[in-house]
C-alpha atoms as a PDB file:
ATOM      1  CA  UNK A   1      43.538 210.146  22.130  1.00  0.00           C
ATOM      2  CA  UNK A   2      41.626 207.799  23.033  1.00  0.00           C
ATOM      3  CA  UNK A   3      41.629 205.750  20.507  1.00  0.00           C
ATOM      4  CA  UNK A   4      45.899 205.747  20.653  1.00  0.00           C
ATOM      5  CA  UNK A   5      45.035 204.698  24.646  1.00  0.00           C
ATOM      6  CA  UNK A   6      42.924 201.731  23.425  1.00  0.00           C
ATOM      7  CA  UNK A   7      45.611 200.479  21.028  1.00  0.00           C
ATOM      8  CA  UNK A   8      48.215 201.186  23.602  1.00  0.00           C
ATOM      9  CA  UNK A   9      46.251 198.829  26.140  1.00  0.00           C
ATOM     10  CA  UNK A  10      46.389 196.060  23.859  1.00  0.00           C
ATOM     11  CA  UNK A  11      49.921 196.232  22.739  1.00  0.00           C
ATOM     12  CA  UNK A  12      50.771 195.932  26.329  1.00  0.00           C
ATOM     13  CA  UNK A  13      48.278 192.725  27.027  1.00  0.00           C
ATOM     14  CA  UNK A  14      49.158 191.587  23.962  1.00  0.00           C
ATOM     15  CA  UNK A  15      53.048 191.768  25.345  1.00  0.00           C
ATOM     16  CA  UNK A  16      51.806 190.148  28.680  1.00  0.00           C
ATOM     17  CA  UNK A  17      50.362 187.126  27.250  1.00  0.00           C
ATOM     18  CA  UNK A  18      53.548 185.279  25.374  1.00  0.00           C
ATOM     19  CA  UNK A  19      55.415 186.478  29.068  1.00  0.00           C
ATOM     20  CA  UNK A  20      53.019 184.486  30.985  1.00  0.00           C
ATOM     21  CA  UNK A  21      52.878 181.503  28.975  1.00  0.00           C
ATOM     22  CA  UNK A  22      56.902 181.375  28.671  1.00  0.00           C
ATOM     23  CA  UNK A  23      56.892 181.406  32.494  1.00  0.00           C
ATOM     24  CA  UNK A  24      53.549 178.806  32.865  1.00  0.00           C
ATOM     25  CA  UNK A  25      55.681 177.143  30.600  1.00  0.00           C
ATOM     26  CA  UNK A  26      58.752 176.824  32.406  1.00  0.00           C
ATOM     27  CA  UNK A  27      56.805 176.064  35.515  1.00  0.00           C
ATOM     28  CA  UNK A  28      55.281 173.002  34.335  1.00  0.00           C
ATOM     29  CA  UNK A  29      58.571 172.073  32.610  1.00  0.00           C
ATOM     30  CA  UNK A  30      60.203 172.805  36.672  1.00  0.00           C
ATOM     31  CA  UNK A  31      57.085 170.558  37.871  1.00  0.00           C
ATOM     32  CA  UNK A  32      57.978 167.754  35.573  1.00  0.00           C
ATOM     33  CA  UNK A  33      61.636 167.653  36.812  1.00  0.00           C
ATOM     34  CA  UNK A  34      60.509 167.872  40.139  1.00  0.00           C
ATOM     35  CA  UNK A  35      58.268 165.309  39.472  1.00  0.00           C
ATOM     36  CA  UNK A  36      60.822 162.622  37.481  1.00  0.00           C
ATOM     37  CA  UNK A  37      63.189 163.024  40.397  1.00  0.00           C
ATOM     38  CA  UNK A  38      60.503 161.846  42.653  1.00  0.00           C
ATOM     39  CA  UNK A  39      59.483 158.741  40.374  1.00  0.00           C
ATOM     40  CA  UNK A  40      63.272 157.956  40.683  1.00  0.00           C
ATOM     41  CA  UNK A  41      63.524 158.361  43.933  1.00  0.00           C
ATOM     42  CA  UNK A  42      60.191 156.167  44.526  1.00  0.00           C
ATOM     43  CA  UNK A  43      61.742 153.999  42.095  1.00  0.00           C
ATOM     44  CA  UNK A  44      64.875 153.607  44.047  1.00  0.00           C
ATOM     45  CA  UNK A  45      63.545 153.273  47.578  1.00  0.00           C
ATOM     46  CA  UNK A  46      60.817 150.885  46.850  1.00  0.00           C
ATOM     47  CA  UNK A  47      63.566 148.799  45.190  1.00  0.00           C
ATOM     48  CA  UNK A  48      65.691 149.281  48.117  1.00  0.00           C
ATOM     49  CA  UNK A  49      63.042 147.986  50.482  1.00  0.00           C
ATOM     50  CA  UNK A  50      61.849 144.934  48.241  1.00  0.00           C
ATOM     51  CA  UNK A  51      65.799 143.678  48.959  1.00  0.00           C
ATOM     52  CA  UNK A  52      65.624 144.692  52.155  1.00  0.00           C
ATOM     53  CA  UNK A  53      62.587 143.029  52.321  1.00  0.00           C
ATOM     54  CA  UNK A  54      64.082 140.048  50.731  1.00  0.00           C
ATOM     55  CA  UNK A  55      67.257 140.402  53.126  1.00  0.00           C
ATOM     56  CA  UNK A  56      65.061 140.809  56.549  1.00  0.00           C
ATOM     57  CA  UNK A  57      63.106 137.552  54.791  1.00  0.00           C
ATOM     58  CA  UNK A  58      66.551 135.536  54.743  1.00  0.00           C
ATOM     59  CA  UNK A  59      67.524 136.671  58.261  1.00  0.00           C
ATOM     60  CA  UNK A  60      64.655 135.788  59.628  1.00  0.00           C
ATOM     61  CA  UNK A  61      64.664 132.287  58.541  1.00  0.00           C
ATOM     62  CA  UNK A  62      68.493 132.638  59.430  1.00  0.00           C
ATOM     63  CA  UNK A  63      67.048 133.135  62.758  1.00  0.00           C
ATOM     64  CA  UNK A  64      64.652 130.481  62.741  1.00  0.00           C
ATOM     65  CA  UNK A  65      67.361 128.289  61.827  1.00  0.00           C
ATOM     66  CA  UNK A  66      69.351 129.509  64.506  1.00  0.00           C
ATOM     67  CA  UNK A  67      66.517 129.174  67.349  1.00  0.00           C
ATOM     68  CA  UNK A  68      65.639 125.379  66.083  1.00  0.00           C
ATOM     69  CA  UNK A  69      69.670 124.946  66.336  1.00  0.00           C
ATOM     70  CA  UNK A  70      69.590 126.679  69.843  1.00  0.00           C
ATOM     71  CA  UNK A  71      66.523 124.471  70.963  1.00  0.00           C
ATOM     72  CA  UNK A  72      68.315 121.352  69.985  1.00  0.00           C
ATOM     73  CA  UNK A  73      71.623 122.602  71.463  1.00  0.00           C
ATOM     74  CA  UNK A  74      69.908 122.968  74.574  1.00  0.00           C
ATOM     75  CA  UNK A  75      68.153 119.825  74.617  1.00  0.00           C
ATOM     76  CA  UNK A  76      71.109 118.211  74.019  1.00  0.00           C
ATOM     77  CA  UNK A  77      72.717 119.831  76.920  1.00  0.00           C
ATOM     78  CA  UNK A  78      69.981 118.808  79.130  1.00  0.00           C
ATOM     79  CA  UNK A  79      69.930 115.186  78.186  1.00  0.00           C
ATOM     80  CA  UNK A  80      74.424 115.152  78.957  1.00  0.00           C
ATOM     81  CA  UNK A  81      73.314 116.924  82.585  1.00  0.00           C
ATOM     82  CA  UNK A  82      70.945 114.456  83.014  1.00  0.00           C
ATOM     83  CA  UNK A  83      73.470 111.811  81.865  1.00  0.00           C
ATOM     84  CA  UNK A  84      75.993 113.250  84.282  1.00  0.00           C
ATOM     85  CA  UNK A  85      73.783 112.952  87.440  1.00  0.00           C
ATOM     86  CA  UNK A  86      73.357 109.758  86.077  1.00  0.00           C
ATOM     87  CA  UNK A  87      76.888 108.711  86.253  1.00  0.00           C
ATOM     88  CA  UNK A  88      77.460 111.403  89.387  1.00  0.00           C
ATOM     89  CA  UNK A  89      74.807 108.448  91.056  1.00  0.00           C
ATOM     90  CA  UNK A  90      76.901 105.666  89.814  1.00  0.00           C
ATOM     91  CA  UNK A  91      80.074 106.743  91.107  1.00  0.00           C
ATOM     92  CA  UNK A  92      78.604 107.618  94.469  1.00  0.00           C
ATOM     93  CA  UNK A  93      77.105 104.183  94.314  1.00  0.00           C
ATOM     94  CA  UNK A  94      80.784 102.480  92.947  1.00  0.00           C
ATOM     95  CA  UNK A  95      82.275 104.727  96.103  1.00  0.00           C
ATOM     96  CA  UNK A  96      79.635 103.441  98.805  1.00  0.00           C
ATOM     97  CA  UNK A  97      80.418 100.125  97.021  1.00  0.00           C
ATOM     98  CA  UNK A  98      84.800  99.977  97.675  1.00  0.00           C
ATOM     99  CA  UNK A  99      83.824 101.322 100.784  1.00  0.00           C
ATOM    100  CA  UNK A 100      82.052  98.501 101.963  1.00  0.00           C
ATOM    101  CA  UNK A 101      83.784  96.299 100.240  1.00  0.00           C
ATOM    102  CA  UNK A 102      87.440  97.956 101.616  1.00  0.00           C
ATOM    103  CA  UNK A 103      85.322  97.231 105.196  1.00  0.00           C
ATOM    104  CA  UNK A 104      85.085  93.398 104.513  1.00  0.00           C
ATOM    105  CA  UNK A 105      88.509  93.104 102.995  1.00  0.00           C
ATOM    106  CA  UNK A 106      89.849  95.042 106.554  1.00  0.00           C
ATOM    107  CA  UNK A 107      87.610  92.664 108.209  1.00  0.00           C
ATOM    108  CA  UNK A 108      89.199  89.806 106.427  1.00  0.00           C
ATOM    109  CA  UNK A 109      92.613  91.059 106.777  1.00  0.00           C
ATOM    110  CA  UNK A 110      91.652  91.313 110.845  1.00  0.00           C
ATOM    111  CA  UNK A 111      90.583  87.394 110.442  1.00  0.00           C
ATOM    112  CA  UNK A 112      93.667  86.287 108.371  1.00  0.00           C
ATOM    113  CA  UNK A 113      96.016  88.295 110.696  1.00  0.00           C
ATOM    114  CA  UNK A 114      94.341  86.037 113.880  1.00  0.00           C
ATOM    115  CA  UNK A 115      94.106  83.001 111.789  1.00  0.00           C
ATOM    116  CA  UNK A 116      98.076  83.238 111.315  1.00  0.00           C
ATOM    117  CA  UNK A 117      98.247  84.048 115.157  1.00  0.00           C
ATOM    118  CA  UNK A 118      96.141  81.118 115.650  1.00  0.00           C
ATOM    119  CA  UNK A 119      98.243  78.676 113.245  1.00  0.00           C
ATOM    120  CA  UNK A 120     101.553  80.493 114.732  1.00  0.00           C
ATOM    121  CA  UNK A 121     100.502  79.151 118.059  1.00  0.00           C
ATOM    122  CA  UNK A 122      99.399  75.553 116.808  1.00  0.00           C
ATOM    123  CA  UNK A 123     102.456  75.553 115.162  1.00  0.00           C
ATOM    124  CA  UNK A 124     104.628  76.301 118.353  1.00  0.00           C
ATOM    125  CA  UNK A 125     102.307  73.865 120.466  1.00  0.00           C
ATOM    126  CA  UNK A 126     102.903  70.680 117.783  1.00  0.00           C
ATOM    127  CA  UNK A 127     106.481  71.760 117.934  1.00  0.00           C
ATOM    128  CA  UNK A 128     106.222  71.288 122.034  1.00  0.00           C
ATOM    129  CA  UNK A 129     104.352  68.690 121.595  1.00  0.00           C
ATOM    130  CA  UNK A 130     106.405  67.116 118.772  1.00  0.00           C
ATOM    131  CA  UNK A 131     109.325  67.480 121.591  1.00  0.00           C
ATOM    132  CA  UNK A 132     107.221  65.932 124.094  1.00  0.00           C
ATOM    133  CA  UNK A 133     105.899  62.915 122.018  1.00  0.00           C
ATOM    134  CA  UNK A 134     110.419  62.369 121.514  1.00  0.00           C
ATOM    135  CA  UNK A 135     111.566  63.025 124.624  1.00  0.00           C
ATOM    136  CA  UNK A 136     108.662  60.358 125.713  1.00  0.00           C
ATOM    137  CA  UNK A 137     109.492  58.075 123.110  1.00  0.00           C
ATOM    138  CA  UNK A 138     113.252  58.868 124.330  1.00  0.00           C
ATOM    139  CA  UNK A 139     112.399  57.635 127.722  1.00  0.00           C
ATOM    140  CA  UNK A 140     110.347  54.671 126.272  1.00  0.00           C
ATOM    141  CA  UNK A 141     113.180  53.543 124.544  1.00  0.00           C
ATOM    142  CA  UNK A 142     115.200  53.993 127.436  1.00  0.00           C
ATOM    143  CA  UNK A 143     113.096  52.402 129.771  1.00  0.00           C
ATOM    144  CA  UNK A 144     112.593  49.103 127.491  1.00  0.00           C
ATOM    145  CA  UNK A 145     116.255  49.285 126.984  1.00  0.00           C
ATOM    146  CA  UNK A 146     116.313  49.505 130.904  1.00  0.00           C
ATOM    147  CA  UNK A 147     113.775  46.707 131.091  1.00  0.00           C
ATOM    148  CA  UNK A 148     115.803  44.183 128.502  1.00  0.00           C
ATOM    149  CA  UNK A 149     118.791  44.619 129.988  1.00  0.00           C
ATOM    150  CA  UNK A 150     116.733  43.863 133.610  1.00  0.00           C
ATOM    151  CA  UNK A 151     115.235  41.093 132.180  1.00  0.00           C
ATOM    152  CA  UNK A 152     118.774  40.099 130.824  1.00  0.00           C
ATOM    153  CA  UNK A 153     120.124  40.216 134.543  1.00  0.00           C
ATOM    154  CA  UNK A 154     116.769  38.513 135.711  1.00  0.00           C
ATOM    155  CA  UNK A 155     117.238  35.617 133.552  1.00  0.00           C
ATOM    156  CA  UNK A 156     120.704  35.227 134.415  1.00  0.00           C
ATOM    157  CA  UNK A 157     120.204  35.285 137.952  1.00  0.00           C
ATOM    158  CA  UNK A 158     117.635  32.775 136.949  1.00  0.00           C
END
């Protein structure tokens, strides 16, 4: 018997063995599966983040671009204010200007308006004086008309 128990012992190793390799086998071949889906993967991601890499590359220059356009935008913006308080000074100035000037033409006006008072009253005092200078010239006339016609009579009597 004990020599049927040693042959027994290695019938069932010898059974054992081709199990165990079959499932080492499939094991390795799960590993390798497991393993090519992970290369893929890799594969896939790091190709996904070299075009995102790219993408975040062109946005960011996007950006830049963007920033310099903002910069001169604003620069721009602060050279038309300053060009506005420029011509905000310049109208103030052109106001304080017709003011003064709307002062002197009132003041003028003021002058003109006594000047024609002034002329008015020449005019009125040549036209009195203009009646003066004719009713004396009236009486002349009448008097040396008196006076020839006296010296007429004179001479007669004479």
């Amino acid at each position: 018997m004990a020599l049927s128990r040693r042959g027994s012992q290695r019938d069932v190793s010898g059974a054992i063995w081709p199990g165990f390799v079959d499932a080492m086998t499939a094991l390795l071949l799960v590993l390798m599966f497991v393993l090519s889906i992970f290369m893929i993967v890799q594969f896939v991601l790091r190709d996904t983040i070299n075009t995102q890499g790219t993408e975040l590359e062109g946005l960011n220059a996007e950006v830049a671009q963007l920033a310099r356009a903002l910069g001169l935008s604003r620069d721009r913006v602060s050279t038309l204010e300053g060009e506005v308080a420029g011509l905000q000074d310049d109208v103030g100035a052109a106001r304080a200007q017709i003011a003064s000037q709307l002062a002197v033409i009132a003041g003028l006006n003021r002058d003109l308006a006594a000047r024609d008072t002034a002329l008015a009253d020449a005019q009125a005092r040549i036209t009195d004086f203009e009646d003066q200078v004719a009713a004396l010239i009236g009486e002349r006339d009448t008097a040396l008309a008196e006076s020839a016609a006296l010296t007429a009579d004179l001479a007669e009597l004479d």
